[in-house]
Protein backbone atom coordinates (compact mmCIF):
# COMPACT_ATOMS: atom_id res chain seq x y z
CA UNK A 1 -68.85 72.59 -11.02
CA UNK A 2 -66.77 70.70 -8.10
CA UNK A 3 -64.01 68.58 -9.34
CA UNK A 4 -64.30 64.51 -8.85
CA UNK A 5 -61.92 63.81 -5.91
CA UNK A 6 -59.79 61.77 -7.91
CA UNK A 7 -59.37 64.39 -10.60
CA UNK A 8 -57.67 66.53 -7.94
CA UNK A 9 -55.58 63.38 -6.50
CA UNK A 10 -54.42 62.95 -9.80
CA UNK A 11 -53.30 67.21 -10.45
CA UNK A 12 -51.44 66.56 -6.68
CA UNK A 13 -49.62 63.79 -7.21
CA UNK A 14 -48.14 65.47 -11.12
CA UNK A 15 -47.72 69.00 -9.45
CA UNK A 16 -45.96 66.95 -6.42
CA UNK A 17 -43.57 64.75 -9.41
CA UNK A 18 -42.68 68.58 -11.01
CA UNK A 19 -41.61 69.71 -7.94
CA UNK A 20 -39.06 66.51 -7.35
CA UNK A 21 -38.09 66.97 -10.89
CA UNK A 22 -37.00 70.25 -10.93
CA UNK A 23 -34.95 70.01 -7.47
CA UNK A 24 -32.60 66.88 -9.38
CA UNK A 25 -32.17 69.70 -12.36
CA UNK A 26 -31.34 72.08 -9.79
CA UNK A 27 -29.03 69.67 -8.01
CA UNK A 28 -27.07 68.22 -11.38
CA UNK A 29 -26.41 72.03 -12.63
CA UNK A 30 -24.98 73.39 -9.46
CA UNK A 31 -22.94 69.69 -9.46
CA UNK A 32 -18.98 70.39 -10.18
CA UNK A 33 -18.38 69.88 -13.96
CA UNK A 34 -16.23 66.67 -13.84
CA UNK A 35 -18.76 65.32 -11.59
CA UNK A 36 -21.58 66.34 -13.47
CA UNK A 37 -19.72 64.75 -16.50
CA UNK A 38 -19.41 61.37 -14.75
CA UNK A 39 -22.77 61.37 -13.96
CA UNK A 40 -23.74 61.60 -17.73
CA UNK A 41 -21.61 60.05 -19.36
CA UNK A 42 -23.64 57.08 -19.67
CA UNK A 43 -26.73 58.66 -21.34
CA UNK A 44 -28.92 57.86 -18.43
CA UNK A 45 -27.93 60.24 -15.44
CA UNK A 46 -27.99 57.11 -13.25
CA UNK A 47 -24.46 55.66 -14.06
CA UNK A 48 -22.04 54.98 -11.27
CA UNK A 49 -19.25 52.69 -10.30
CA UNK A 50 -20.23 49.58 -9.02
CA UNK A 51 -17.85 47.41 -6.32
CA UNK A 52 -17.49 45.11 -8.83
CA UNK A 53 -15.83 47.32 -11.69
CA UNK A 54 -13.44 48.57 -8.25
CA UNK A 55 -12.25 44.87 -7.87
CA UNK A 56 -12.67 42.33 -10.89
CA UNK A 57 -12.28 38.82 -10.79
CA UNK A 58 -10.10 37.68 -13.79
CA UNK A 59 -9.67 34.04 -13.06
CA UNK A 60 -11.06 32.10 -10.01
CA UNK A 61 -10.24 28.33 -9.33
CA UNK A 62 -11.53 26.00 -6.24
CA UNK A 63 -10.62 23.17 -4.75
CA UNK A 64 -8.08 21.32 -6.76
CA UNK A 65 -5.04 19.29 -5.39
CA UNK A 66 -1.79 18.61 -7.61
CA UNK A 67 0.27 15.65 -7.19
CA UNK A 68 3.78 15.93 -7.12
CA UNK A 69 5.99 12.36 -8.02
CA UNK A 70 9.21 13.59 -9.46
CA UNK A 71 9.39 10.75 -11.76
CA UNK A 72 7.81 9.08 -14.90
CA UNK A 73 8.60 5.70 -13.05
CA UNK A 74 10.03 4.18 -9.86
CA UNK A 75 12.42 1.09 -9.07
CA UNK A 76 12.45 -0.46 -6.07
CA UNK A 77 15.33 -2.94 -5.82
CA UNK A 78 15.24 -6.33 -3.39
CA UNK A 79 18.27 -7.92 -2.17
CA UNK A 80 19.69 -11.35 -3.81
CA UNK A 81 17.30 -14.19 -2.30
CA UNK A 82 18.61 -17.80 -1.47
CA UNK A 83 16.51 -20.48 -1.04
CA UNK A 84 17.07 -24.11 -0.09
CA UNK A 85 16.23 -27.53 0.77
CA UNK A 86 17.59 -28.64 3.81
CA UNK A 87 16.53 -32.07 5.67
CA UNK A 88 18.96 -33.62 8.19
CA UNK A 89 18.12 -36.40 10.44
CA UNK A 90 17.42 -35.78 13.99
CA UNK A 91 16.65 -37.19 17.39
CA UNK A 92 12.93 -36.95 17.84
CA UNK A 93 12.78 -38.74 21.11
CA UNK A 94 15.37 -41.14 23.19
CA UNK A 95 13.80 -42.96 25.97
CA UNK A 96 15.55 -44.27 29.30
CA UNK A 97 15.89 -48.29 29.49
CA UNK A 98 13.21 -50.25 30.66
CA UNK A 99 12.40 -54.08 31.47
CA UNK A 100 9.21 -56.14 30.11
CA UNK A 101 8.31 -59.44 30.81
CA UNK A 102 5.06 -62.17 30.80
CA UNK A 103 4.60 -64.93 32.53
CA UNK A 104 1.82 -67.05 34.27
CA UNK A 105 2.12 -65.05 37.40
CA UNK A 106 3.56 -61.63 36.42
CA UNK A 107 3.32 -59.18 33.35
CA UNK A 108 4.66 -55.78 32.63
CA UNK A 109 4.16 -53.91 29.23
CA UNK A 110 5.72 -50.31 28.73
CA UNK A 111 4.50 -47.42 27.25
CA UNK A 112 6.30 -44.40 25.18
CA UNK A 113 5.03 -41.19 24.05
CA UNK A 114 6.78 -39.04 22.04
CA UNK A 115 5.62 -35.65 19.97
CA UNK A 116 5.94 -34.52 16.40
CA UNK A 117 5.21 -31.26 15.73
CA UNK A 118 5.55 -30.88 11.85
CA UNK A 119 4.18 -34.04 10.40
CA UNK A 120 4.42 -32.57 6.86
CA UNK A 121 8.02 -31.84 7.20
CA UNK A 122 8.96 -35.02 8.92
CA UNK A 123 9.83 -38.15 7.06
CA UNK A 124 11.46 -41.42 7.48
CA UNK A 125 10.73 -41.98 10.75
CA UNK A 126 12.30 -45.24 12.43
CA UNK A 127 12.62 -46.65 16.13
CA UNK A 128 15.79 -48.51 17.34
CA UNK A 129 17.13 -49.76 20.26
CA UNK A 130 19.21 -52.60 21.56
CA UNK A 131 18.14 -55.87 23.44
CA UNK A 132 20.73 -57.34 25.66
CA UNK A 133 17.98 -59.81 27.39
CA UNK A 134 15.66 -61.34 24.99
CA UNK A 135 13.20 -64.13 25.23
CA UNK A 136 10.25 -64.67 23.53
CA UNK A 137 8.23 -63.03 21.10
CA UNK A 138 8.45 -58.57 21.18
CA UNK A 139 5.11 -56.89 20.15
CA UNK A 140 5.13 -53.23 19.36
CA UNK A 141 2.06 -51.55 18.56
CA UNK A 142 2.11 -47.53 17.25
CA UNK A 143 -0.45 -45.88 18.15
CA UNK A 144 -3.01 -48.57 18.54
CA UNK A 145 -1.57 -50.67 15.07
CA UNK A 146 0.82 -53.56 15.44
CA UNK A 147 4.24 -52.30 13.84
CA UNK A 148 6.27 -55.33 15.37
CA UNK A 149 6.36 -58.90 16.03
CA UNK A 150 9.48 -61.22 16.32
CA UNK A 151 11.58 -63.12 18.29
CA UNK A 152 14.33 -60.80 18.14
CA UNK A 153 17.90 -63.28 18.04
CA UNK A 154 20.60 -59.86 17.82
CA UNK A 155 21.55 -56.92 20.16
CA UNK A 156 20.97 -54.39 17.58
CA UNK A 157 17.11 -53.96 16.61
CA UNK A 158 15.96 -51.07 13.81
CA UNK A 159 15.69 -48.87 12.42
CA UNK A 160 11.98 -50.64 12.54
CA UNK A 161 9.71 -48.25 10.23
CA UNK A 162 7.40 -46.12 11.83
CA UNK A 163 4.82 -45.28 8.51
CA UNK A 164 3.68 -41.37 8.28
CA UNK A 165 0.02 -42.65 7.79
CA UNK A 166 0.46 -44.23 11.35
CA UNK A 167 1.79 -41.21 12.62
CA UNK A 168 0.20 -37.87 14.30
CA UNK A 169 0.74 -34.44 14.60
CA UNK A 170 1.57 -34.29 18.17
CA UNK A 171 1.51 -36.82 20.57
CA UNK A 172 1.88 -40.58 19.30
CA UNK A 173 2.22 -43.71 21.67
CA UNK A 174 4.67 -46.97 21.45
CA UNK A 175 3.65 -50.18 23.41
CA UNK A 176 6.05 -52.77 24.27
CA UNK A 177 4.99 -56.16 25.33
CA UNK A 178 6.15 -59.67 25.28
CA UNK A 179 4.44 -63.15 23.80
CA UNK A 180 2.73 -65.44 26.13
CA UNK A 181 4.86 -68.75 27.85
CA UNK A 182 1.83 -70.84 26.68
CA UNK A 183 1.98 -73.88 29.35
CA UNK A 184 5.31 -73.11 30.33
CA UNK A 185 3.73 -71.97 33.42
CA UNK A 186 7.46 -71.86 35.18
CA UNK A 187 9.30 -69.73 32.89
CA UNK A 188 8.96 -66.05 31.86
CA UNK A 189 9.50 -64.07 28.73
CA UNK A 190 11.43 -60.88 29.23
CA UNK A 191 13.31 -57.99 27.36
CA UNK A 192 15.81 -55.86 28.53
CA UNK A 193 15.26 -52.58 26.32
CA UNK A 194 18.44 -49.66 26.40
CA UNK A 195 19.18 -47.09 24.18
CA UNK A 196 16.07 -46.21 22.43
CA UNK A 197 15.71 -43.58 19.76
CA UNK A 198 13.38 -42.45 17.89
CA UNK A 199 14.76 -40.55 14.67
CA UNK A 200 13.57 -39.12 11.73
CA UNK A 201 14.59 -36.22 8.77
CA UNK A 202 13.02 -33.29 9.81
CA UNK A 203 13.13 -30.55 6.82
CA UNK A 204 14.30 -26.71 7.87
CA UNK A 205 11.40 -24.83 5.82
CA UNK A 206 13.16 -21.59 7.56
CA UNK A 207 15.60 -21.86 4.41
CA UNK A 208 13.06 -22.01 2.00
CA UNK A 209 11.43 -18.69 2.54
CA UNK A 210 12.77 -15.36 1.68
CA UNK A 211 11.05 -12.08 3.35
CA UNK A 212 11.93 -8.52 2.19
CA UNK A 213 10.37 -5.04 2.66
CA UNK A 214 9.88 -2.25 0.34
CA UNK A 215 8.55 1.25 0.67
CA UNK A 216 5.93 3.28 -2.05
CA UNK A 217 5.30 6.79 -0.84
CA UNK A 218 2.03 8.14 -0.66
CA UNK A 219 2.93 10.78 -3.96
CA UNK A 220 3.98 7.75 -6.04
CA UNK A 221 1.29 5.26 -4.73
CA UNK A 222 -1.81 7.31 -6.11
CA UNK A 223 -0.16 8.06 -9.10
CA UNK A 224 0.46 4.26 -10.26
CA UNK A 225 -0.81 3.61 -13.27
CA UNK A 226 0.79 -0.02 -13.54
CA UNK A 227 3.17 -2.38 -11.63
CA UNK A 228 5.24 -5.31 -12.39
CA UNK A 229 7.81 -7.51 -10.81
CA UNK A 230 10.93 -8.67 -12.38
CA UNK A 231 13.29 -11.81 -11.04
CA UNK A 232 15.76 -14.09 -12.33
CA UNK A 233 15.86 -17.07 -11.30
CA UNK A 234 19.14 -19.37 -10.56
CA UNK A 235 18.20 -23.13 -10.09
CA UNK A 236 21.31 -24.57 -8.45
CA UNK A 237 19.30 -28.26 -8.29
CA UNK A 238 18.55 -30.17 -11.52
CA UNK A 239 14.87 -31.14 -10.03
CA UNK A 240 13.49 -27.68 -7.90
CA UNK A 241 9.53 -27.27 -7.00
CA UNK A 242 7.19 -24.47 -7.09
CA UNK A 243 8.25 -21.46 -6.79
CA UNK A 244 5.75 -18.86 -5.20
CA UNK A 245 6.00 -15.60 -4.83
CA UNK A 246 3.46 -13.19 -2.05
CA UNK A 247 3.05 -9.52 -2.21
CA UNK A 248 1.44 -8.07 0.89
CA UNK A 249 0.31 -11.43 1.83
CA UNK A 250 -1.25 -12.20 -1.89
CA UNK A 251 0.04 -14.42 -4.36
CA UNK A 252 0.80 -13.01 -7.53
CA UNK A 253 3.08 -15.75 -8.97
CA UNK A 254 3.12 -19.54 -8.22
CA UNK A 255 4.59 -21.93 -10.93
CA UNK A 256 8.52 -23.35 -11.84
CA UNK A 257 10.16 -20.44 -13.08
CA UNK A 258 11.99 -20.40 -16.49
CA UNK A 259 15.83 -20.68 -14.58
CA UNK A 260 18.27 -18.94 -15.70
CA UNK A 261 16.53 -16.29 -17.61
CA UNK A 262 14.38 -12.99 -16.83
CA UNK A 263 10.96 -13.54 -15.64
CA UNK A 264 8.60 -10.67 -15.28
CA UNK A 265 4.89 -10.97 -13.87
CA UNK A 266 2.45 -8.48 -13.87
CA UNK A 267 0.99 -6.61 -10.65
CA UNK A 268 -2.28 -5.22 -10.01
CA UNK A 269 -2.28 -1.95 -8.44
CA UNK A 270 -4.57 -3.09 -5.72
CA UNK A 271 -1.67 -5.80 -4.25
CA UNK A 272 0.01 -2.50 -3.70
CA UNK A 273 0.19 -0.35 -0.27
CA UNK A 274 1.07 3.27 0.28
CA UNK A 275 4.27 3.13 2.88
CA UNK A 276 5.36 -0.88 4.34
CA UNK A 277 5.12 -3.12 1.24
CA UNK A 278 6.35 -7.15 1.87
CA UNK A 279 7.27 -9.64 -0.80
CA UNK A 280 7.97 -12.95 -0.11
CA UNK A 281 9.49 -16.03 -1.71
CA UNK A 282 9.31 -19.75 -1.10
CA UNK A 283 9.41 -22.99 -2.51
CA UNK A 284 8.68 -26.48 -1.15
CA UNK A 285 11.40 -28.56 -3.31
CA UNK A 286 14.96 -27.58 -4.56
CA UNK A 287 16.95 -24.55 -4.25
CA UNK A 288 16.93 -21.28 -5.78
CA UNK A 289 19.41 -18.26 -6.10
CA UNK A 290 16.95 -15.33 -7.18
CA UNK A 291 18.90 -11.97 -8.64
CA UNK A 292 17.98 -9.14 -9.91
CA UNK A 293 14.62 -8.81 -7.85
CA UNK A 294 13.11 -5.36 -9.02
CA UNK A 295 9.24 -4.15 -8.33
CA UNK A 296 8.66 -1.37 -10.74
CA UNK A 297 5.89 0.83 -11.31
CA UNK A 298 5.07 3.59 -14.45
CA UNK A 299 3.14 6.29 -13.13
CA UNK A 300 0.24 8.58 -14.47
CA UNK A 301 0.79 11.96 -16.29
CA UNK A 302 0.65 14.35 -13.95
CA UNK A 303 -1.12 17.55 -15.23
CA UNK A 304 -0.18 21.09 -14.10
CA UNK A 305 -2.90 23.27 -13.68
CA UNK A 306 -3.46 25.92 -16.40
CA UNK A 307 -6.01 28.20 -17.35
CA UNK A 308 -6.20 31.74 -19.18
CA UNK A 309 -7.72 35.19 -18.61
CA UNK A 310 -8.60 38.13 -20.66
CA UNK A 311 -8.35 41.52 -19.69
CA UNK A 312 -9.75 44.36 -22.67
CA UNK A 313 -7.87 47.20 -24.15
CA UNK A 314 -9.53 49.74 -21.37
CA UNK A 315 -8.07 47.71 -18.60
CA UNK A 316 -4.90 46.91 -20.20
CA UNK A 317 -4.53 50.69 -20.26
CA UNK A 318 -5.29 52.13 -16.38
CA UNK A 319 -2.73 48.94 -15.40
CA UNK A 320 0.03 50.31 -18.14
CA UNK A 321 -1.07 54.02 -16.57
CA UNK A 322 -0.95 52.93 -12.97
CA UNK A 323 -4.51 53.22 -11.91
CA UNK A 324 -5.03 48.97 -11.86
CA UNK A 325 -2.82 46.56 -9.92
CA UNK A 326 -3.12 43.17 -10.93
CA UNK A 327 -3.05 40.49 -8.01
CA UNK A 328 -2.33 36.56 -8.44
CA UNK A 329 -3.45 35.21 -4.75
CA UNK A 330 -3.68 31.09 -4.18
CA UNK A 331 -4.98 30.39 -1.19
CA UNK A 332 -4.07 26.66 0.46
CA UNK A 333 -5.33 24.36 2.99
CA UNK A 334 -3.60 25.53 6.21
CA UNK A 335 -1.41 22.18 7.42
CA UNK A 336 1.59 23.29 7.77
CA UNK A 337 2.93 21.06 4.86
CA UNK A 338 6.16 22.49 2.64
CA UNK A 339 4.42 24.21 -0.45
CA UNK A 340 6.84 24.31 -3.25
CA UNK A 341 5.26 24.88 -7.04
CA UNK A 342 6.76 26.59 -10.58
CA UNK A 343 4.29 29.53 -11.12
CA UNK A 344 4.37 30.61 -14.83
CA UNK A 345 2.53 34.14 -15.94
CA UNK A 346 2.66 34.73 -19.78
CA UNK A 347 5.98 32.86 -19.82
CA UNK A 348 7.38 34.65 -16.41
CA UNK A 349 8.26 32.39 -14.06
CA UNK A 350 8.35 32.68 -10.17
CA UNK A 351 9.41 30.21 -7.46
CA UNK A 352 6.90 29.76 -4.61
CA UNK A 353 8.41 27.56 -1.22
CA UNK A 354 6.36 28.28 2.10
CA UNK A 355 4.68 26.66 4.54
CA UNK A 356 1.86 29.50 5.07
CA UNK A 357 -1.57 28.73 3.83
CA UNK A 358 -1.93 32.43 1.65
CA UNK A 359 0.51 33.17 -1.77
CA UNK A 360 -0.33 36.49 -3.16
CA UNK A 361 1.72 38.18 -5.56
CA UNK A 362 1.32 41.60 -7.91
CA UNK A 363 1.58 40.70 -11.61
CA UNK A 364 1.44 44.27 -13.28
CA UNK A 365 4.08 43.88 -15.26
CA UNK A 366 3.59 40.36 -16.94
CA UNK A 367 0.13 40.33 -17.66
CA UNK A 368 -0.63 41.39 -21.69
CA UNK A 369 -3.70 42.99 -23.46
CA UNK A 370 -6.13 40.16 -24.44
CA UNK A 371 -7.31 37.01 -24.07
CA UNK A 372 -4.68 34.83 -23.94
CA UNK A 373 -3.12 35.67 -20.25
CA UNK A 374 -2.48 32.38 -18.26
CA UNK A 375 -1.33 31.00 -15.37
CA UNK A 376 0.29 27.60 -14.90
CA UNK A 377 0.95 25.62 -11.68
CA UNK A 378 3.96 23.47 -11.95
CA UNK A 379 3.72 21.36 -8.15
CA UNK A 380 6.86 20.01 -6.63
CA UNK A 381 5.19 19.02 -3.88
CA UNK A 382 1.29 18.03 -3.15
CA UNK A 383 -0.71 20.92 -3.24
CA UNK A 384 -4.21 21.45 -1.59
CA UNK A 385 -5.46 24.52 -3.19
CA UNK A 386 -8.48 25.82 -1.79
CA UNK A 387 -8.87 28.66 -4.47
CA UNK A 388 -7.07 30.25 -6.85
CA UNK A 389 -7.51 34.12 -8.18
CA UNK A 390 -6.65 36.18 -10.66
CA UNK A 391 -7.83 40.05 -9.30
CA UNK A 392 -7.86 43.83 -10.92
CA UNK A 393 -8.10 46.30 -8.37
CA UNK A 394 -7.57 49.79 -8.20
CA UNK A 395 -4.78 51.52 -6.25
């Protein structure tokens, strides 16, 4: 009878799997022994060493960044402060002589402009001048509002008060005139006006504000966990205003102080800037003698990096025989920056201080059988670490 045709691809294909078969036989026993024995030694005749068993990875670590501050806390100390009150009179605006006169047939008024430019920190102010002709009645008017009216009998007039409601910021405007004859059609009423002033008591805020810089480095700026501000206060006036105190152009303090004794205020962290920091003090009454200005800040913990690694008795053995090196490699962010950290392996220490981006270093003889290997990172300065390894290789 004729075989099926699949009945005879089946006989090819096992005759064709023999034949394969007995060449790998043929190859393994005519294999070297020790090779043969590597081969095998698995149980499977398939065993071999993989790239990975060549170079383990012990530890790996990415993208961390360790903050260096060098302290638990920082002081930053401001210069004694002295503020004060200080209003003198002044000159505000003297005005040539003039004539003014009324009559039936002929009458001159005169106008005078003069110019305040701090209204808040002007007071008191007056207008005075002498009259060595006068006749009739003198009408002054500031600023449209009738400050003056009498027959004035002396040489010496003023100080006539000039009232800071009446007044302007700026530009503000005197009138001189004279009364009427009435049916004295053939006389004239007339003032000879000389040596005009107008004064007043100008307060010098200039005294009364205190400006001072300070400087928080970037390493202790994002490391603040809080902030306050300490002053003491010296009132050398019985009766002394508000006393308010701006950091970086926000007020964190605005009240009378307690004199004479410590005052401290709380800071937000946020009132804070890394590098130019400005406090200022003012006050709008009295004066002050402030001592002892301090801004402090306590900073966060800052954690080293540690971690730990195992390596088995097998391992632990081709190191100790010589066939492993161990490698500890940190890799950083390439900026040039000074690197400077306390490296610690199993409680042997090492020193690293470079400005290159790559640290690698063998650690044969510190590592220990088992699984309680580390590594700790002690920064004294930032560090950007892009990775950080732990690597068995062989030689």
């Amino acid at each position: 009878m004729l075989k099926k045709k699949g009945q005879q691809s089946g006989a090819q294909a096992a005759i064709l799997i023999g034949i394969i078969a007995a060449i790998l036989i043929a190859y393994i026993l005519f294999l070297p022994p020790e090779e043969r024995e590597e081969l095998l030694e698995d149980g499977t005749g398939t065993a071999s060493v993989s790239a990975d068993e060549e170079n383990i990875t012990l530890l790996n670590a990415t993208s961390m960044r360790l903050e260096y501050v060098g302290a638990a806390e920082y002081e930053h100390t401001i210069p004694n402060v002295y503020l004060s009150e200080k209003t003198e009179a002044e000159v505000i605006e003297a005005v040539n002589p003039f004539y003014i006169r009324n009559g039936w047939f002929d009458k001159k008024t005169e106008n005078v402009t003069f110019y305040i430019t701090d209204l808040k920190n002007t007071g008191n102010v007056g207008l005075s001048f002498e009259a060595p002709k006068a006749k009739g009645k003198l009408m002054i008017s500031l600023n449209g509002v009738q400050v003056f009216e009498y027959e004035v009998s002396q040489l010496n007039v003023g100080p006539i008060e000039l009232r800071n409601e009446l007044l302007k910021e700026g530009e503000n405007n005197l009138v001189f005139s004279v009364g009427g004859v009435g049916i004295k059609f053939w006389t004239t009423n007339e003032y000879s006006i000389e040596d005009l002033q107008v004064t007043g008591d100008i307060r010098d805020i200039s005294q009364q504000e205190s400006r001072n810089i300070f400087t928080i480095t970037n390493d202790e700026y994002y490391n603040i966990e809080s902030a306050r501000l300490d002053f003491y206060p010296v009132c050398t006036q019985q009766a002394v205003g508000r006393l308010q105190v701006l950091l970086n152009n926000r007020e964190v303090f605005s009240a009378v102080p307690d004199c004479e004794s410590m005052n401290r205020q709380d800071i937000f962290t946020t009132e804070l800037n890394p590098g130019k920091n400005t406090l200022v003090f003012k006050t709008d009454k009295g004066n002050y003698r402030i001592e002892l200005i301090k801004v402090k800040t306590d900073l966060k913990d800052v954690k080293t990096y540690l971690d730990y690694f195992d390596i088995n008795s097998t391992s632990y053995d081709e190191i100790v025989d010589g066939d492993k090196d161990v490698w500890l490699e940190i890799n950083f962010v390439d900026d040039d920056e000074d690197k400077e950290a306390e490296i610690n392996v199993n409680g042997h220490l090492a020193y690293l201080d470079q400005k290159t981006a790559v640290y690698r270093r063998n650690i044969n003889t510190w590592v220990e059988e088992g699984a309680r290997n580390y590594v700790e990172i002690k920064p004294k300065t930032v560090l950007k670490i892009v990775d950080l390894k732990v690597t068995m290789n062989d030689k």
